[in-house]
N, C-alpha and C. Protein backbone atom coordinates (compact mmCIF):
# COMPACT_ATOMS: atom_id res chain seq x y z
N UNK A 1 -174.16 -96.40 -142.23
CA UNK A 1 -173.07 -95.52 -141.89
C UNK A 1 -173.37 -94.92 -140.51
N UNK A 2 -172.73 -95.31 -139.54
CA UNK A 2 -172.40 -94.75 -138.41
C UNK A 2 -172.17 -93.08 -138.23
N UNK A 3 -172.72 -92.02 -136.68
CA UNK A 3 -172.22 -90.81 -137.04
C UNK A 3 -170.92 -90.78 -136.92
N UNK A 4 -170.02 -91.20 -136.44
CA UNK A 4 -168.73 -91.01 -136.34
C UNK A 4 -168.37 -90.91 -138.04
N UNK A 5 -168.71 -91.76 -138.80
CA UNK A 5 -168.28 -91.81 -139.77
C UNK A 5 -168.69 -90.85 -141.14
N UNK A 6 -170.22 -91.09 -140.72
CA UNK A 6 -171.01 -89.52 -141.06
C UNK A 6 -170.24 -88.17 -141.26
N UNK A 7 -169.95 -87.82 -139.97
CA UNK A 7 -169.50 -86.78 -139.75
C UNK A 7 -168.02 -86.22 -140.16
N UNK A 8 -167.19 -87.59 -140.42
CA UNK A 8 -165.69 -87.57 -141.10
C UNK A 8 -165.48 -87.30 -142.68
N UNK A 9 -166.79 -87.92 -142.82
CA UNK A 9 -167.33 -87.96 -144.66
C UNK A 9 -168.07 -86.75 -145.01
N UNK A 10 -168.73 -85.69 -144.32
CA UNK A 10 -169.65 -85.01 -144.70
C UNK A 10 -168.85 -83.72 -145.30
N UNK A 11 -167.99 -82.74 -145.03
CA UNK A 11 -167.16 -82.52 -145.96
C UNK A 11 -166.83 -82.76 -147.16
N UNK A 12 -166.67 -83.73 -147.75
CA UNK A 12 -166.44 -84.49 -148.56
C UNK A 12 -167.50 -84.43 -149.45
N UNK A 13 -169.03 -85.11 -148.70
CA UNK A 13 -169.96 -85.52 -149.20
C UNK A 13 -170.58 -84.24 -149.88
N UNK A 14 -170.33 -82.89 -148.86
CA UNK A 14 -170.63 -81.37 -149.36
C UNK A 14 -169.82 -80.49 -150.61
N UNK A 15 -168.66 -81.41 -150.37
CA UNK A 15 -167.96 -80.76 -151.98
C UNK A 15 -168.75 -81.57 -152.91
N UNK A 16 -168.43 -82.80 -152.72
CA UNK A 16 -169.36 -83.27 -154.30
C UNK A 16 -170.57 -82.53 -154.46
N UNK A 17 -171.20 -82.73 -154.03
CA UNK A 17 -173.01 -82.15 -153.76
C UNK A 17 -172.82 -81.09 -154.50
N UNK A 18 -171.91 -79.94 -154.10
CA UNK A 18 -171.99 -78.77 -154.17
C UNK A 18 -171.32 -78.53 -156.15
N UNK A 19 -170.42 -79.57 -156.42
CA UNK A 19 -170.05 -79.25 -157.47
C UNK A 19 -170.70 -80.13 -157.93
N UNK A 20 -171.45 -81.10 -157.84
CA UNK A 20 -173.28 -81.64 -159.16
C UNK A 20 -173.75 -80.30 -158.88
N UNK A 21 -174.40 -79.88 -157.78
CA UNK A 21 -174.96 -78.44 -158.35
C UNK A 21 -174.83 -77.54 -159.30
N UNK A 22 -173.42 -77.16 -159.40
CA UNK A 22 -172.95 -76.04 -159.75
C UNK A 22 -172.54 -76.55 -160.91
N UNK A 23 -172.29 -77.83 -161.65
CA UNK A 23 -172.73 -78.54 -163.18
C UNK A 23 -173.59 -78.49 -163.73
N UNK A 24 -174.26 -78.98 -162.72
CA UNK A 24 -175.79 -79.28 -163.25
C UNK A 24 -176.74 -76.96 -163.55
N UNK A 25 -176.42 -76.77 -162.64
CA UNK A 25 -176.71 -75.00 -163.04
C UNK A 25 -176.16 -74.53 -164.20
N UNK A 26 -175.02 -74.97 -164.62
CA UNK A 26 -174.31 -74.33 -165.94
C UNK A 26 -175.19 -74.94 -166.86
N UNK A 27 -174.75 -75.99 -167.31
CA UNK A 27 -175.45 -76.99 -168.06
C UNK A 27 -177.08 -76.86 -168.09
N UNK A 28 -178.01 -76.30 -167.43
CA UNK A 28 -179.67 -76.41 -167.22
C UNK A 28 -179.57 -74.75 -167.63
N UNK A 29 -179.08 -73.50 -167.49
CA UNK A 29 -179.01 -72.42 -167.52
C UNK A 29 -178.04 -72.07 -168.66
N UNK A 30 -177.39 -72.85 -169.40
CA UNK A 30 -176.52 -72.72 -170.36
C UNK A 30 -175.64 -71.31 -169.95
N UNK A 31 -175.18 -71.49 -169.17
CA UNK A 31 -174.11 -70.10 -168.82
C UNK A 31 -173.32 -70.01 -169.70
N UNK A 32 -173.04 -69.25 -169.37
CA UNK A 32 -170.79 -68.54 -170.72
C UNK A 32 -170.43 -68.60 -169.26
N UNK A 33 -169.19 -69.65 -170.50
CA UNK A 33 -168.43 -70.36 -169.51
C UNK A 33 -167.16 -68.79 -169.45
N UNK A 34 -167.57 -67.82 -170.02
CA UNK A 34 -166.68 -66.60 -169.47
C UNK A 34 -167.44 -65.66 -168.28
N UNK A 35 -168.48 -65.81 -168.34
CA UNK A 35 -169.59 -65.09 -166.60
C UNK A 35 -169.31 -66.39 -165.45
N UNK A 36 -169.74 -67.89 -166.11
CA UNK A 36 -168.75 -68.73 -164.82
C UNK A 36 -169.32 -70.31 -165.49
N UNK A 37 -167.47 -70.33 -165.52
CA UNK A 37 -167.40 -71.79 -166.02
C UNK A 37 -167.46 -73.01 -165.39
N UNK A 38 -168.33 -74.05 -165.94
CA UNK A 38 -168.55 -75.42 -165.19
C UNK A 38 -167.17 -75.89 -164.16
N UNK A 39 -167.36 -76.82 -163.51
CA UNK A 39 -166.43 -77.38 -163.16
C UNK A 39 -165.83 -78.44 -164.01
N UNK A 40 -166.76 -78.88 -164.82
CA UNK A 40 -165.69 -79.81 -165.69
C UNK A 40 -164.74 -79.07 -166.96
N UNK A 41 -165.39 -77.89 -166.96
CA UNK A 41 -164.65 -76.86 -168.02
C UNK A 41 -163.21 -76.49 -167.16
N UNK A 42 -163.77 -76.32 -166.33
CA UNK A 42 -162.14 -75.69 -165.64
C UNK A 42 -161.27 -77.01 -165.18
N UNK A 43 -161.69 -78.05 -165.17
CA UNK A 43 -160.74 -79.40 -165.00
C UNK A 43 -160.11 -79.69 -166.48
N UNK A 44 -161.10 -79.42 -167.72
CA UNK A 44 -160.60 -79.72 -168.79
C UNK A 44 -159.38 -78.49 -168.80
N UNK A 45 -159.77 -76.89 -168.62
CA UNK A 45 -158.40 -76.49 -168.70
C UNK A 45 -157.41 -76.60 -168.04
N UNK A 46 -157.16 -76.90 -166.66
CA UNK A 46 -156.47 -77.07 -165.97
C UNK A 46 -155.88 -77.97 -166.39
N UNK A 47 -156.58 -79.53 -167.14
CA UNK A 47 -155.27 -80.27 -167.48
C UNK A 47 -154.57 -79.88 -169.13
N UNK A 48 -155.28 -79.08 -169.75
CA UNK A 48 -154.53 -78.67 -170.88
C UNK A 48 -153.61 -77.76 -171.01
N UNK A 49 -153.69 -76.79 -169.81
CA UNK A 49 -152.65 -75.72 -169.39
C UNK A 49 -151.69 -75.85 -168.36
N UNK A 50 -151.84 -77.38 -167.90
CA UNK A 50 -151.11 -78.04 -166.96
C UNK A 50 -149.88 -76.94 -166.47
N UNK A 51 -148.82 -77.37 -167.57
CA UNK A 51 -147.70 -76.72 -167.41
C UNK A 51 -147.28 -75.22 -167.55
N UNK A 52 -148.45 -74.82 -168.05
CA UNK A 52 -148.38 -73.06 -167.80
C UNK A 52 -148.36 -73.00 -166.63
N UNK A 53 -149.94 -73.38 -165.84
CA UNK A 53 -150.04 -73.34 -164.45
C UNK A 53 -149.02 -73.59 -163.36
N UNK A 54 -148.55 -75.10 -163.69
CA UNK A 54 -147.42 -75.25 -162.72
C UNK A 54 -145.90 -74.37 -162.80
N UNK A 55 -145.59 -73.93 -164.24
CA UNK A 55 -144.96 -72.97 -163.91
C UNK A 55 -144.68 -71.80 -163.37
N UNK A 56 -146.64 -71.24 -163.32
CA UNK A 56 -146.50 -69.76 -162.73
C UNK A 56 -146.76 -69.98 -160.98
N UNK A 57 -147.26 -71.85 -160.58
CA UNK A 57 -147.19 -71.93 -159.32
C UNK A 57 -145.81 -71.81 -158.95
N UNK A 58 -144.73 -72.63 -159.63
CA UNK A 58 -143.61 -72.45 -158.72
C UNK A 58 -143.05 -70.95 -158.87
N UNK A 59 -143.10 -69.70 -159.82
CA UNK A 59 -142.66 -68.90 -159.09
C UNK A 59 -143.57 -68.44 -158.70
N UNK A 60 -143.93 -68.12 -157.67
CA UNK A 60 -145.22 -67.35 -157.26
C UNK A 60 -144.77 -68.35 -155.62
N UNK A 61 -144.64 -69.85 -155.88
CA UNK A 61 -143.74 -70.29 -154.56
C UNK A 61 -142.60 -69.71 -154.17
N UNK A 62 -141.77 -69.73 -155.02
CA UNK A 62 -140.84 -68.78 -154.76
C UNK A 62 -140.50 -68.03 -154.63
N UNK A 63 -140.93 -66.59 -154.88
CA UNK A 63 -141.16 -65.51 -154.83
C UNK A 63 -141.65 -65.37 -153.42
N UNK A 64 -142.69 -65.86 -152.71
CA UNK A 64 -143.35 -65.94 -151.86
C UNK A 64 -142.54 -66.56 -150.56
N UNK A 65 -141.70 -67.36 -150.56
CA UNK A 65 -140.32 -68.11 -149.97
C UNK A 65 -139.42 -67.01 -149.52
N UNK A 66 -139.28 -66.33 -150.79
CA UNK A 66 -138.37 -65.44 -150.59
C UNK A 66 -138.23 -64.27 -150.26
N UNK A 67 -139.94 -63.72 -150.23
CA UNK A 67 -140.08 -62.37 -149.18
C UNK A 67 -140.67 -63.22 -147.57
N UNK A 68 -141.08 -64.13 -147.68
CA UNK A 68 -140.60 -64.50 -146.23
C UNK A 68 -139.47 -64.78 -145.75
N UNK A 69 -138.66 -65.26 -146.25
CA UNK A 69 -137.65 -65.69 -145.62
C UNK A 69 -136.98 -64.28 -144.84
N UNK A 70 -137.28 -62.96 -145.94
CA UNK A 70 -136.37 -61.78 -145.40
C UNK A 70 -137.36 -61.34 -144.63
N UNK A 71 -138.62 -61.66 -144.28
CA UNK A 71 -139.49 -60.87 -143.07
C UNK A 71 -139.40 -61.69 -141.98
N UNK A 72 -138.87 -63.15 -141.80
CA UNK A 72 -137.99 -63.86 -140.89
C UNK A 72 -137.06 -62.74 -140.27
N UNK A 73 -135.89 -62.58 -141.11
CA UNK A 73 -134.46 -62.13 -141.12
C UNK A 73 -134.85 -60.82 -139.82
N UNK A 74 -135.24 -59.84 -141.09
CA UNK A 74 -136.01 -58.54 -140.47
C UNK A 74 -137.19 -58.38 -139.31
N UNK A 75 -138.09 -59.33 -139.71
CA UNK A 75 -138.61 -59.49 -138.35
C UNK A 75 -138.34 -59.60 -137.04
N UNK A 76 -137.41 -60.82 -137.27
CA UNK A 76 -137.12 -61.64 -135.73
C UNK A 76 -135.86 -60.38 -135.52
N UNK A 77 -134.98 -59.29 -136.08
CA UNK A 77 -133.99 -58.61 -135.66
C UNK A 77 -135.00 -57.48 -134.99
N UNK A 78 -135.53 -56.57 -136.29
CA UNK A 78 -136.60 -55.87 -135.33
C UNK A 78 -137.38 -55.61 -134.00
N UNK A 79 -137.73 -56.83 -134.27
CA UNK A 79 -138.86 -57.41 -133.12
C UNK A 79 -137.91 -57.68 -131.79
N UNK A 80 -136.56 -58.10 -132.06
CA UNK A 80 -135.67 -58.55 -130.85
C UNK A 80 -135.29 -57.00 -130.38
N UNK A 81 -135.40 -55.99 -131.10
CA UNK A 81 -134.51 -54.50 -130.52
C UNK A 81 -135.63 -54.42 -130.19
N UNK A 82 -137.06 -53.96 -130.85
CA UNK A 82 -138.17 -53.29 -130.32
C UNK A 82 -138.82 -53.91 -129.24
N UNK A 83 -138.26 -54.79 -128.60
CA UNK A 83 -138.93 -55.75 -127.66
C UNK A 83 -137.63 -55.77 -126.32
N UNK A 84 -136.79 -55.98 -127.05
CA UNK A 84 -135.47 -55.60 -125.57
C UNK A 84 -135.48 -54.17 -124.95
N UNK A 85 -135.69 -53.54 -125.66
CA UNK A 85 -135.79 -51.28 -124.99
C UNK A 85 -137.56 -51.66 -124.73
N UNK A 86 -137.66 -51.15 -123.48
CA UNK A 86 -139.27 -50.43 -123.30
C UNK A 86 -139.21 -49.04 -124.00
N UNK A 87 -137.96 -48.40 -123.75
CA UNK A 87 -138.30 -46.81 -124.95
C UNK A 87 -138.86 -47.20 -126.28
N UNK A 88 -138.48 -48.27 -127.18
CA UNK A 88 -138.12 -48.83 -128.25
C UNK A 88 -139.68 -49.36 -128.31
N UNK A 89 -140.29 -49.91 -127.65
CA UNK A 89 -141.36 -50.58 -127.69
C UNK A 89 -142.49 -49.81 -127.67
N UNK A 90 -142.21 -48.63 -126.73
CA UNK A 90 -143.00 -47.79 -126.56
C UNK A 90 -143.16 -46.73 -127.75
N UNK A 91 -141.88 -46.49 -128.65
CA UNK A 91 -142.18 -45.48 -129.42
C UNK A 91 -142.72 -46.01 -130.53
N UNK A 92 -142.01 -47.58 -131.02
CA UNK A 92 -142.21 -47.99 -132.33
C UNK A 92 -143.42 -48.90 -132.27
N UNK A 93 -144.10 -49.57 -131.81
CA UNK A 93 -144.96 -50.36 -131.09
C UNK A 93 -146.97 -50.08 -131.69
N UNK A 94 -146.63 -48.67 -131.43
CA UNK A 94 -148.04 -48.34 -132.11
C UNK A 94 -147.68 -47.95 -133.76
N UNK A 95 -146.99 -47.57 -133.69
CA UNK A 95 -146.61 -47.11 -135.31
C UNK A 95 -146.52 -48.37 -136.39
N UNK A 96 -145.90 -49.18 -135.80
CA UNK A 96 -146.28 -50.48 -136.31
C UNK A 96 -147.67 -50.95 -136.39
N UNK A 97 -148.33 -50.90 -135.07
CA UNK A 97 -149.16 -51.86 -135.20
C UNK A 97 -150.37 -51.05 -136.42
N UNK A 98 -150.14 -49.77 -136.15
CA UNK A 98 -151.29 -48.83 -137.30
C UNK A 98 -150.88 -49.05 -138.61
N UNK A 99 -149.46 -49.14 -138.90
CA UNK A 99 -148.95 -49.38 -140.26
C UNK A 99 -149.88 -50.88 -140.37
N UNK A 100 -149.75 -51.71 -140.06
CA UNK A 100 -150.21 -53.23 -140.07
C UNK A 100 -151.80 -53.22 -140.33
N UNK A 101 -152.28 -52.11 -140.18
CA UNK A 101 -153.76 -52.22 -140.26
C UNK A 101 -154.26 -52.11 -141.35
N UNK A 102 -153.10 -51.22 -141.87
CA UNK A 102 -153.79 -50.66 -143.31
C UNK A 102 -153.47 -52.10 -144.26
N UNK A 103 -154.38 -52.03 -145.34
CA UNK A 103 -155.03 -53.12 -146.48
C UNK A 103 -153.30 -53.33 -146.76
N UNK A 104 -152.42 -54.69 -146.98
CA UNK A 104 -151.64 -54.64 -147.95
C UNK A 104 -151.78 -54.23 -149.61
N UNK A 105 -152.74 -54.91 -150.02
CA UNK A 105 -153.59 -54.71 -151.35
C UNK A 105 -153.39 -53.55 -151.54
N UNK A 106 -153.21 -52.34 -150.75
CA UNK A 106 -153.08 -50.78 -151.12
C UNK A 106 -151.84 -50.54 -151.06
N UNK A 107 -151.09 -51.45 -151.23
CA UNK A 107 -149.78 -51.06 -151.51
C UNK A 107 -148.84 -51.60 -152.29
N UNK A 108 -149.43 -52.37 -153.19
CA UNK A 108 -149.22 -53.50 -154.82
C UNK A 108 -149.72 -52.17 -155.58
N UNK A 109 -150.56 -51.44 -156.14
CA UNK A 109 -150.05 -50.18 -157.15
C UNK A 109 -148.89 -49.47 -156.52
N UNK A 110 -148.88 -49.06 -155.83
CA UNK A 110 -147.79 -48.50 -155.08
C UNK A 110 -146.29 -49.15 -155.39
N UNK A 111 -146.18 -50.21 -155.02
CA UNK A 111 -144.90 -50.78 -155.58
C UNK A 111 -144.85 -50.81 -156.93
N UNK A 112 -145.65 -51.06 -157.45
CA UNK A 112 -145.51 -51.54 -159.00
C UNK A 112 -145.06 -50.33 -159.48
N UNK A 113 -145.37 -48.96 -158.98
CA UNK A 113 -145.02 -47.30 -159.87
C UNK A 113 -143.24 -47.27 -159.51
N UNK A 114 -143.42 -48.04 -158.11
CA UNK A 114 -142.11 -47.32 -157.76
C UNK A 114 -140.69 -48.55 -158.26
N UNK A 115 -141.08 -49.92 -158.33
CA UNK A 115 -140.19 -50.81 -158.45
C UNK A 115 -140.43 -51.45 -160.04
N UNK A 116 -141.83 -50.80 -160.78
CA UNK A 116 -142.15 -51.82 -162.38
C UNK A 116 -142.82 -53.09 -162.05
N UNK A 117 -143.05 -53.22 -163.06
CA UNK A 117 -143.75 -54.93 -162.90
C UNK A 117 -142.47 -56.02 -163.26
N UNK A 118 -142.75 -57.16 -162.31
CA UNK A 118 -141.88 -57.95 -162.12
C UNK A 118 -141.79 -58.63 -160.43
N UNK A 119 -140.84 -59.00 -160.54
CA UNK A 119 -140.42 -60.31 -159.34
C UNK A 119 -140.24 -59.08 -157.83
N UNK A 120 -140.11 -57.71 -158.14
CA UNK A 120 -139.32 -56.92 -156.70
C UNK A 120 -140.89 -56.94 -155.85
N UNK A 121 -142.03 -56.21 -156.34
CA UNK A 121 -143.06 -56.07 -156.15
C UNK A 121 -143.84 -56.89 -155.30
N UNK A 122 -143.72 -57.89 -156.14
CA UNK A 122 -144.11 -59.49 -155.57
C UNK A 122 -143.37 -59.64 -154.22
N UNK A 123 -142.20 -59.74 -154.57
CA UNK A 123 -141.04 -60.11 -152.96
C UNK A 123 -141.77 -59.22 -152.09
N UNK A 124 -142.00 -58.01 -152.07
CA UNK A 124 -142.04 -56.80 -151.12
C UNK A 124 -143.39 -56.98 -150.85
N UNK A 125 -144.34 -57.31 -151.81
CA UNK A 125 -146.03 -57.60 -150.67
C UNK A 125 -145.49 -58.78 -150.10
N UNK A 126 -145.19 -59.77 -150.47
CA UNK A 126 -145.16 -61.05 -149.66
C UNK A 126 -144.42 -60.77 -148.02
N UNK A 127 -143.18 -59.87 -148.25
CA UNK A 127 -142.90 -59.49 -147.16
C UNK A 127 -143.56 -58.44 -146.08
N UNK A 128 -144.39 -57.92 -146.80
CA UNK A 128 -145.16 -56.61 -145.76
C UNK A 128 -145.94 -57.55 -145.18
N UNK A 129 -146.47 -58.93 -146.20
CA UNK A 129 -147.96 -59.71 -145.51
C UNK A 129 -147.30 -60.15 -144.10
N UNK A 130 -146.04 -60.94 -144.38
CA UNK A 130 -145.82 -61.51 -143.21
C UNK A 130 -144.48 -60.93 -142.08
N UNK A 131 -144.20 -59.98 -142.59
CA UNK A 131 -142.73 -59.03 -141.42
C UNK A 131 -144.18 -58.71 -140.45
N UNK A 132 -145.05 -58.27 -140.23
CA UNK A 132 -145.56 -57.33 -139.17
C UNK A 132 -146.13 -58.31 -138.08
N UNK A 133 -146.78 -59.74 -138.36
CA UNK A 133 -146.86 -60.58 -137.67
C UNK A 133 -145.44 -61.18 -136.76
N UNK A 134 -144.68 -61.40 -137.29
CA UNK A 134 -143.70 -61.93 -137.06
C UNK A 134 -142.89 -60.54 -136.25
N UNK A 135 -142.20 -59.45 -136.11
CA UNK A 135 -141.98 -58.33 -135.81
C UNK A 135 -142.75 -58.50 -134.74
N UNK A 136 -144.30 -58.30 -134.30
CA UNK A 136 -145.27 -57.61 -133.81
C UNK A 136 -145.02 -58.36 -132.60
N UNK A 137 -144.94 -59.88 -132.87
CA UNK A 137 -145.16 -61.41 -131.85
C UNK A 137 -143.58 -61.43 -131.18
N UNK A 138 -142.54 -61.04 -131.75
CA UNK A 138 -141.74 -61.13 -130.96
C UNK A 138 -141.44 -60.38 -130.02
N UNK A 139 -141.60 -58.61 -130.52
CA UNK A 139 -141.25 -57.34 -129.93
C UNK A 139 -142.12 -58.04 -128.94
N UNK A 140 -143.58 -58.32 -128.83
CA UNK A 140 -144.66 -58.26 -127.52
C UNK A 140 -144.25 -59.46 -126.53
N UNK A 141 -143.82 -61.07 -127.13
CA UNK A 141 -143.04 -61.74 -126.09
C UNK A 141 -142.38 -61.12 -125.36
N UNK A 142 -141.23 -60.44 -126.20
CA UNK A 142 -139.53 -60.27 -125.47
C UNK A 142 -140.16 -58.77 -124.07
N UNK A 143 -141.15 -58.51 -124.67
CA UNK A 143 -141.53 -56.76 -123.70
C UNK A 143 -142.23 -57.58 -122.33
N UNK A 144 -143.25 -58.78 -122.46
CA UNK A 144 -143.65 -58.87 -121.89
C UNK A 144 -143.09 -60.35 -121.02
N UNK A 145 -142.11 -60.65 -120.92
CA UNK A 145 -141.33 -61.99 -120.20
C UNK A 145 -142.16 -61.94 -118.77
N UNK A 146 -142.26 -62.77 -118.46
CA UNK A 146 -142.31 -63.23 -117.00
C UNK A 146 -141.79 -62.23 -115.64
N UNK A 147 -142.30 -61.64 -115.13
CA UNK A 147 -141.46 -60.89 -114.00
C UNK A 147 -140.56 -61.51 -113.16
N UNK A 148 -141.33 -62.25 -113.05
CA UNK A 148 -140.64 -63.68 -111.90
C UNK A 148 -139.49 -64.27 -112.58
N UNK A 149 -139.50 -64.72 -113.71
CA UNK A 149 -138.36 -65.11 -114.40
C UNK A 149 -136.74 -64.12 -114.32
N UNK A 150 -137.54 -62.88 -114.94
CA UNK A 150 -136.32 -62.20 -114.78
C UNK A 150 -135.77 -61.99 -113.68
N UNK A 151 -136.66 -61.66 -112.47
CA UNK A 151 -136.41 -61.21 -111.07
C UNK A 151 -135.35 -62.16 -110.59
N UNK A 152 -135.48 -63.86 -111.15
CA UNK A 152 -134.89 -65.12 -110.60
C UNK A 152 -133.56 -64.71 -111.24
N UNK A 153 -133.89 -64.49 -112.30
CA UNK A 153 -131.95 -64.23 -113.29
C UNK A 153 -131.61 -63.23 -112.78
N UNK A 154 -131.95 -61.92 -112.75
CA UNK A 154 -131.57 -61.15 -111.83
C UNK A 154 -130.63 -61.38 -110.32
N UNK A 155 -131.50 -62.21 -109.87
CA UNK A 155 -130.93 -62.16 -108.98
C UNK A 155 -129.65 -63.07 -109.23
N UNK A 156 -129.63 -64.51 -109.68
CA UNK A 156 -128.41 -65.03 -110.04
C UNK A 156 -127.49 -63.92 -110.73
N UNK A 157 -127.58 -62.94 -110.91
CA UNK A 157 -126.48 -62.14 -111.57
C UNK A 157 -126.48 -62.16 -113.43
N UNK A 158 -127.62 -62.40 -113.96
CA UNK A 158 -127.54 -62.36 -115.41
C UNK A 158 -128.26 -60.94 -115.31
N UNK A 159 -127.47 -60.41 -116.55
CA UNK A 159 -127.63 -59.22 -116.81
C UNK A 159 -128.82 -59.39 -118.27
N UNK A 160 -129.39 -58.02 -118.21
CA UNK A 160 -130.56 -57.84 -119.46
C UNK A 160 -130.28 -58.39 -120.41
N UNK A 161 -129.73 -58.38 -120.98
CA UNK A 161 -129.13 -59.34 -122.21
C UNK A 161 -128.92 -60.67 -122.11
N UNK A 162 -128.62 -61.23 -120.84
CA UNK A 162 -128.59 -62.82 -120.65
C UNK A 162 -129.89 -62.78 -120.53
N UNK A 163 -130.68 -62.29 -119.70
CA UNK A 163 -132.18 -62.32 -119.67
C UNK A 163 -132.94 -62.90 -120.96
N UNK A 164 -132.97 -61.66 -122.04
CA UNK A 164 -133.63 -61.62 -123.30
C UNK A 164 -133.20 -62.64 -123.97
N UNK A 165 -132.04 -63.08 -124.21
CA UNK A 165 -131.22 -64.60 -124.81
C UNK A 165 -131.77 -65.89 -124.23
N UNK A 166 -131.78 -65.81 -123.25
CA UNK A 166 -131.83 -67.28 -122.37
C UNK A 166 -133.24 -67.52 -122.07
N UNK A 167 -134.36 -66.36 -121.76
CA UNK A 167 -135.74 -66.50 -121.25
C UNK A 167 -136.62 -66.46 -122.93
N UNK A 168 -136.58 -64.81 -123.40
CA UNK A 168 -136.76 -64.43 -124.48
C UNK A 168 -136.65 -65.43 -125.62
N UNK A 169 -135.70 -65.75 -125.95
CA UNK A 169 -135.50 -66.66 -127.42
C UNK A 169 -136.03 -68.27 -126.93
């Protein structure tokens, strides 16, 4: 085996490795498979709970679809006002970015008191994970365009708004 080929395989070669290990440790140490279960224990459940699993994957896809899709929506509108005003950028800009710092994770009890357990909760972390990226990246494009660009539209006679449309988006 060649390194080129070595090196394409070794990945690979490090998962197996790594899960004979971690067989072979359960099995030589007789663990409870409830402190941590083999890998062939968790393949055997995985295919006996098949369809539990794949059911709670697709909503959990969906769910997840669907608070992005509205931190799309909300984002890219946000991000287009807070990024067209320098007042706008300037006031909302840090307030965002400090909101964004804090743990999402600290704010799943939080929803759950205020919305119950269920599908709203879910939507609303999925959307906090990804509105502030999305928000954050546009407001900072659209604030920071090209000088030269605009200066050029400018001068052809496009106004701020043809600017942000035509350069911006």
């Amino acid at each position: 085996m060649n390194k080129k080929s070595l090196e394409s395989w070794s990945p690979w070669i490090l998962l197996v490795l790594s899960i004979l290990i971690w067989e072979g440790l359960c099995r030589a140490f007789n663990v409870s498979e409830f402190v941590f279960p083999s890998p062939s224990r968790i393949a055997q459940q995985t295919i006996e709970y098949r369809d539990v699993i794949a059911g709670h994957a697709w909503r959990t896809f969906w769910v997840t679809m669907v608070g992005f899709g509205i931190a799309i929506v909300v984002g890219v509108l946000l991000g287009f006002i807070i990024g067209s005003s320098r007042l706008a950028y300037a006031a909302v800009y840090p307030l965002m970015t400090a909101f964004n710092a804090l743990p999402k994770a600290a704010f799943v009890p939080i929803l759950v008191v205020w919305f119950g357990i269920g599908i709203g909760p879910a939507i609303l972390t999925a959307f906090l994970i990804s509105f502030f990226p999305i928000m954050v990246n546009i407001a900072t494009g659209l604030a920071t365009l090209e000088p030269e660009l605009e200066d050029v539209l400018r001068v052809l006679g496009a106004k701020r708004w043809d600017v942000l449309v035509k350069v911006g988006l």
